[in-house]
C-alpha atoms as a PDB file:
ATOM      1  CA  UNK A   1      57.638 -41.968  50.390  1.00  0.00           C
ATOM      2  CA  UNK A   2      56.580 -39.674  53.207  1.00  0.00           C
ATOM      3  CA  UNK A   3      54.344 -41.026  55.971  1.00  0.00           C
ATOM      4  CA  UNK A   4      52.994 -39.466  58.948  1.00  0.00           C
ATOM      5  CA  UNK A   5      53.857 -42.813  60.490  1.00  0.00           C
ATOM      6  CA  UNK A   6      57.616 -42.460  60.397  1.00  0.00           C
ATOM      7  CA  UNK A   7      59.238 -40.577  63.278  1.00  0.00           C
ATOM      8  CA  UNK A   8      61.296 -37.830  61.294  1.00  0.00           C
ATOM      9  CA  UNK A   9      59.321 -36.973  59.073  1.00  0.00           C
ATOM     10  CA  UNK A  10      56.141 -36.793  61.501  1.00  0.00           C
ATOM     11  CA  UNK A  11      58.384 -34.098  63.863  1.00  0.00           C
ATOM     12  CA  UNK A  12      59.118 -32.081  60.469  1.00  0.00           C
ATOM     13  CA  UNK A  13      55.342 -31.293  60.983  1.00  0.00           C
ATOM     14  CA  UNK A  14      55.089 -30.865  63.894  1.00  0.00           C
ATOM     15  CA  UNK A  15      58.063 -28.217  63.759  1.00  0.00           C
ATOM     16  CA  UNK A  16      56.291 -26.385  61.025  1.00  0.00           C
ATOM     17  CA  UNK A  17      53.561 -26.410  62.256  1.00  0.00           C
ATOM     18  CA  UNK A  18      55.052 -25.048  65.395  1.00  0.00           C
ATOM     19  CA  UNK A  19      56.185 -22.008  63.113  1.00  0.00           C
ATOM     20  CA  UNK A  20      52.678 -20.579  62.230  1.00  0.00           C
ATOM     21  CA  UNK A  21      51.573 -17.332  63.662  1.00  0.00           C
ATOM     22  CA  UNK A  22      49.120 -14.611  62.624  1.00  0.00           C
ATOM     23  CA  UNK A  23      51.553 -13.228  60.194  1.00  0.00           C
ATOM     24  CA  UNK A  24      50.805 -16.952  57.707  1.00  0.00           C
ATOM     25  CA  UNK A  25      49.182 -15.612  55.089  1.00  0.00           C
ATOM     26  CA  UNK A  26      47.545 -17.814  52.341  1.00  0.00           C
ATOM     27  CA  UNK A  27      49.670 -18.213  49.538  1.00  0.00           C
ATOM     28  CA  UNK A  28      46.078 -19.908  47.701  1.00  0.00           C
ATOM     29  CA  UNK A  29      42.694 -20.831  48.425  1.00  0.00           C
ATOM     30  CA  UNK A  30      39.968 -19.216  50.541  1.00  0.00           C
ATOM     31  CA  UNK A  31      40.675 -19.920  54.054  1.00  0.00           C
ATOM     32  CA  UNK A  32      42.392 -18.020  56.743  1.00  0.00           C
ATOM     33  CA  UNK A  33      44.981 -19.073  58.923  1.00  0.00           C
ATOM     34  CA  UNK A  34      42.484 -20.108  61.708  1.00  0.00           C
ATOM     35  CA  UNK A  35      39.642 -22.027  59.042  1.00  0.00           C
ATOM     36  CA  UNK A  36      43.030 -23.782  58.184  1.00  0.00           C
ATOM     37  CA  UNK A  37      43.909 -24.996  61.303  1.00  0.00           C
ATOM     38  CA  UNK A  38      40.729 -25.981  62.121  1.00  0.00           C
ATOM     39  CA  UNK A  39      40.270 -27.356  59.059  1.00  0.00           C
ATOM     40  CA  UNK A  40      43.109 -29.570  59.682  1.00  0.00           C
ATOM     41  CA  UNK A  41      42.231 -30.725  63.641  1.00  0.00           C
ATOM     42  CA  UNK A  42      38.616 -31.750  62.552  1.00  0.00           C
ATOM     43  CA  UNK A  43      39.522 -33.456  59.445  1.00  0.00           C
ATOM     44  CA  UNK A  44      42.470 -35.219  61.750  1.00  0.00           C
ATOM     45  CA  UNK A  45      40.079 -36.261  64.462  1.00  0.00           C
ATOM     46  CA  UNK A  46      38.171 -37.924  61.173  1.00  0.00           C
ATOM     47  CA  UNK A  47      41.048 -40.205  60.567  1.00  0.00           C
ATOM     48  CA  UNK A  48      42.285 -41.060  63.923  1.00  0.00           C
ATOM     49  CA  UNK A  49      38.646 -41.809  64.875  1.00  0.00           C
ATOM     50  CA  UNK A  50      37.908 -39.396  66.734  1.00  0.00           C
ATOM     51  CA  UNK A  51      34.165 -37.753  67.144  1.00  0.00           C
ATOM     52  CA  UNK A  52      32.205 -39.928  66.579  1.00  0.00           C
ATOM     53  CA  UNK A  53      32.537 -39.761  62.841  1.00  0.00           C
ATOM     54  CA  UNK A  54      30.093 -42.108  60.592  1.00  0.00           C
ATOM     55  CA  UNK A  55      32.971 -43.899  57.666  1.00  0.00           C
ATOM     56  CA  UNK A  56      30.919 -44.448  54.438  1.00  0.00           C
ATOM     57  CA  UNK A  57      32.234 -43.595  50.360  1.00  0.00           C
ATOM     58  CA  UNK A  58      30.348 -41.915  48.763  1.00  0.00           C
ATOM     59  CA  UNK A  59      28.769 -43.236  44.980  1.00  0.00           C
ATOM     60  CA  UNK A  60      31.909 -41.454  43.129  1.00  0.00           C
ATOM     61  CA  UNK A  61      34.088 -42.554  44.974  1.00  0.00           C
ATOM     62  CA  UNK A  62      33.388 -46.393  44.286  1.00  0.00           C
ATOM     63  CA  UNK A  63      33.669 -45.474  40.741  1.00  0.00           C
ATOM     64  CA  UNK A  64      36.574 -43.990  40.554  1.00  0.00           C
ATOM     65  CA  UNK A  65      38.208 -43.237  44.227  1.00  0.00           C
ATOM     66  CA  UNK A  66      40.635 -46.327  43.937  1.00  0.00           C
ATOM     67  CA  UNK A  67      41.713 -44.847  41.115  1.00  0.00           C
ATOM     68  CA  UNK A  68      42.513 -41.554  41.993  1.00  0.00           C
ATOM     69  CA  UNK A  69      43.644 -42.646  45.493  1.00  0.00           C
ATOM     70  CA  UNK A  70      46.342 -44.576  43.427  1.00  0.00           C
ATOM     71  CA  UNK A  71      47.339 -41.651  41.538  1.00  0.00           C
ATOM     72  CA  UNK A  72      47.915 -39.737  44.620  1.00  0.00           C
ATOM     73  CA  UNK A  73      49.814 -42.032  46.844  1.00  0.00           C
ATOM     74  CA  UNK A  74      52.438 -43.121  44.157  1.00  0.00           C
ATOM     75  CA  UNK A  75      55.228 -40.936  44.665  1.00  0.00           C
ATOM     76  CA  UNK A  76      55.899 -37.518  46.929  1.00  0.00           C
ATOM     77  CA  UNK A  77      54.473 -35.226  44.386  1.00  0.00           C
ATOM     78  CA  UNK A  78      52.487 -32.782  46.581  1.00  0.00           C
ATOM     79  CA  UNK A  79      48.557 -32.074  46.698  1.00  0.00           C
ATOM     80  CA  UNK A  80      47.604 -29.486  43.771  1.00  0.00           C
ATOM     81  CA  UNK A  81      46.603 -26.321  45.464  1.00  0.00           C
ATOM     82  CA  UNK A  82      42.934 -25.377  45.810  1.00  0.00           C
ATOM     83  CA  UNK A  83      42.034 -28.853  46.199  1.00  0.00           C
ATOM     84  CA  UNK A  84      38.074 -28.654  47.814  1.00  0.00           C
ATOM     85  CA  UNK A  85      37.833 -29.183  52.092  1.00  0.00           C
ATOM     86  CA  UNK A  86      34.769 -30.836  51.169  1.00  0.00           C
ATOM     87  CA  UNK A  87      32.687 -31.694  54.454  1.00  0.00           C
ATOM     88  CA  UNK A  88      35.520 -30.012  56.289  1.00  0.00           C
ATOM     89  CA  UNK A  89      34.786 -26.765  54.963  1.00  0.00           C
ATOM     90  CA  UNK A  90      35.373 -24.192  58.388  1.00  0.00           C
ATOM     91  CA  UNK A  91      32.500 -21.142  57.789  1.00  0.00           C
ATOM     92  CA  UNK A  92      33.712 -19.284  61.125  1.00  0.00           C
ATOM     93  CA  UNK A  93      36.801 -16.548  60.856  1.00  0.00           C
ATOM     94  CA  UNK A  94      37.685 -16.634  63.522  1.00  0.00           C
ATOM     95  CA  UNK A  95      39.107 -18.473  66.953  1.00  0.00           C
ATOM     96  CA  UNK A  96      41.964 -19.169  68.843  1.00  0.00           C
ATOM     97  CA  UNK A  97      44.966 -20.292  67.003  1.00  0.00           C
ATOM     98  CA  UNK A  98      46.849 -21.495  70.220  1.00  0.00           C
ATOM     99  CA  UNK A  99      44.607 -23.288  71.281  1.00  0.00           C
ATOM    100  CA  UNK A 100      44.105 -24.772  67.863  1.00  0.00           C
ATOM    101  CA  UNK A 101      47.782 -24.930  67.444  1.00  0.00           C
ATOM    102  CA  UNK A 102      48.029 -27.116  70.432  1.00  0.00           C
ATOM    103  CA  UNK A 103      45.335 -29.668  69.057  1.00  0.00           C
ATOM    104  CA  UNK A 104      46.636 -30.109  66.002  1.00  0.00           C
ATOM    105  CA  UNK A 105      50.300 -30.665  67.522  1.00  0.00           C
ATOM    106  CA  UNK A 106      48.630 -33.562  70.168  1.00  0.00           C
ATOM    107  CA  UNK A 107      47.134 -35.595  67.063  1.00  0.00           C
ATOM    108  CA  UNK A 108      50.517 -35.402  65.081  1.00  0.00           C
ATOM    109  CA  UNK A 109      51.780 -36.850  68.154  1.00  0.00           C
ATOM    110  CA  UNK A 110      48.614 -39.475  68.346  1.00  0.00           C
ATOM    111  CA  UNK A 111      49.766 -40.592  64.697  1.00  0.00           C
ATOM    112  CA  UNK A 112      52.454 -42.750  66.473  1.00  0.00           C
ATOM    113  CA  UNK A 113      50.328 -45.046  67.791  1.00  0.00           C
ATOM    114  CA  UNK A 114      47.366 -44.979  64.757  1.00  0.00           C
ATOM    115  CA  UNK A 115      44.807 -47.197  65.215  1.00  0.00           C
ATOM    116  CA  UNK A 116      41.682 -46.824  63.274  1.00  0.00           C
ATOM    117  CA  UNK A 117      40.768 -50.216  61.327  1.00  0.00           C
ATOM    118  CA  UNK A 118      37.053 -48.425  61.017  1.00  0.00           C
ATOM    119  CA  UNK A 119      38.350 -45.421  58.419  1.00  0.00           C
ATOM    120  CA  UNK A 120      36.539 -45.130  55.635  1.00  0.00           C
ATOM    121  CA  UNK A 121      37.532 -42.160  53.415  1.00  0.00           C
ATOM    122  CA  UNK A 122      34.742 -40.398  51.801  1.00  0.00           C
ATOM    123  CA  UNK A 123      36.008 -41.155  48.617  1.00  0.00           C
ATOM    124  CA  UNK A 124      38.983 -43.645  48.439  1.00  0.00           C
ATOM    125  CA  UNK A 125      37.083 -45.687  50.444  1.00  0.00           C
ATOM    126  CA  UNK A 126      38.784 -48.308  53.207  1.00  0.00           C
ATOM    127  CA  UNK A 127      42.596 -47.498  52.509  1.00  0.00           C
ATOM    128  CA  UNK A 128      45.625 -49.297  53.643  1.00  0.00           C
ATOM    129  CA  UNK A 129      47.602 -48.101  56.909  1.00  0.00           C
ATOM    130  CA  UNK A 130      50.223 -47.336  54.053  1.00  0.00           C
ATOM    131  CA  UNK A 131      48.189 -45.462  52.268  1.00  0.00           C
ATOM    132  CA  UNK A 132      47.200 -43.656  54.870  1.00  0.00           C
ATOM    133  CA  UNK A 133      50.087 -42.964  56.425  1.00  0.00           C
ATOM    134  CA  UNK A 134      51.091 -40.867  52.981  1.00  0.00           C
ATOM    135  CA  UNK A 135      48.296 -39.222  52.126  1.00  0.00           C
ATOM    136  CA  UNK A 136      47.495 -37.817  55.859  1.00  0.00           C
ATOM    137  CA  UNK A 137      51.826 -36.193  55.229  1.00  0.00           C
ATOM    138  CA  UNK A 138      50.619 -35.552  52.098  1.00  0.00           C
ATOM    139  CA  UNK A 139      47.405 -33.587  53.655  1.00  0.00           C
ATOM    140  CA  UNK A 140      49.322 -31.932  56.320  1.00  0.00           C
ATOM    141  CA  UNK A 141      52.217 -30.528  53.636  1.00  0.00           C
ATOM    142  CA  UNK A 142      49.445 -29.342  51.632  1.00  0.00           C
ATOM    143  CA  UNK A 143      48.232 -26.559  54.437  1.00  0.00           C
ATOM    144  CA  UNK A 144      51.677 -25.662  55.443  1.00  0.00           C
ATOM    145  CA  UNK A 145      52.914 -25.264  52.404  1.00  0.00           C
ATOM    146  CA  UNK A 146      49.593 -23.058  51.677  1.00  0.00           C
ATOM    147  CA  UNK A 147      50.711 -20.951  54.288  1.00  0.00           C
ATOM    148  CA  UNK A 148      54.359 -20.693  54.129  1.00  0.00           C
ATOM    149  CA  UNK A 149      55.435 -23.168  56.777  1.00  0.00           C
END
């Protein structure tokens, strides 16, 4: 399965993600280009650990986040589209998508060396490094794809 852990498939991100410009247009969902891309840097500081995040699962999650977490990580079927950015939700329009750009390409680059025994995902709750690995790709493919990268 895909991983952000594994070398290749980590710099197929990082090249599309190298690709976006102002002309990415949604292909689903609510959020711009730049509410994407920020989207994506704060929710990958999250998982790398950085900012200071609390790590805590929520009460559905314990019920059923195993489960679903499961579900998700079992084969390289992608994310369904219009999936909820839950606390990650961007309200501002706009900003600088270099500059975004530029963070987002540093932590795909920071995945090589992942080290966060801390996470705790708000609803799978502590995951494996495996598991991890493939649902962060999984994550990542999910925005691109959203906007045609």
């Amino acid at each position: 399965m895909k991983t952000i852990f594994n070398k290749a498939e980590r710099e197929e991100l990082i090249e599309r993600i190298n690709t976006l410009n102002s002309h990415n247009m949604a292909q689903w969902g609510k959020m711009n280009l730049y509410q994407m891309m920020k989207h994506c840097t704060r929710w990958n500081d999250w998982v790398l650990g950085n900012g200071g995040h609390s790590y805590r699962q929520e009460f559905l999650g314990k019920l059923f986040g195993k489960m679903v977490l499961k579900g998700m990580v079992k084969d390289d079927k992608p994310m369904k589209k219009n999936a909820p950015a839950g606390i990650f939700t961007i309200k501002e329009q706009n900003g600088d998508i270099q500059d975004e750009k530029k963070i987002w390409l540093a932590q795909m680059a920071a995945y090589e060396n992942f080290s966060n025994p801390e996470f705790i995902h708000d609803f799978f709750g502590k995951m494996k490094t495996e598991d991890i690995g493939i649902f962060v790709y999984k994550h990542m493919d999910h925005h691109l794809r959203q906007f045609n990268a």
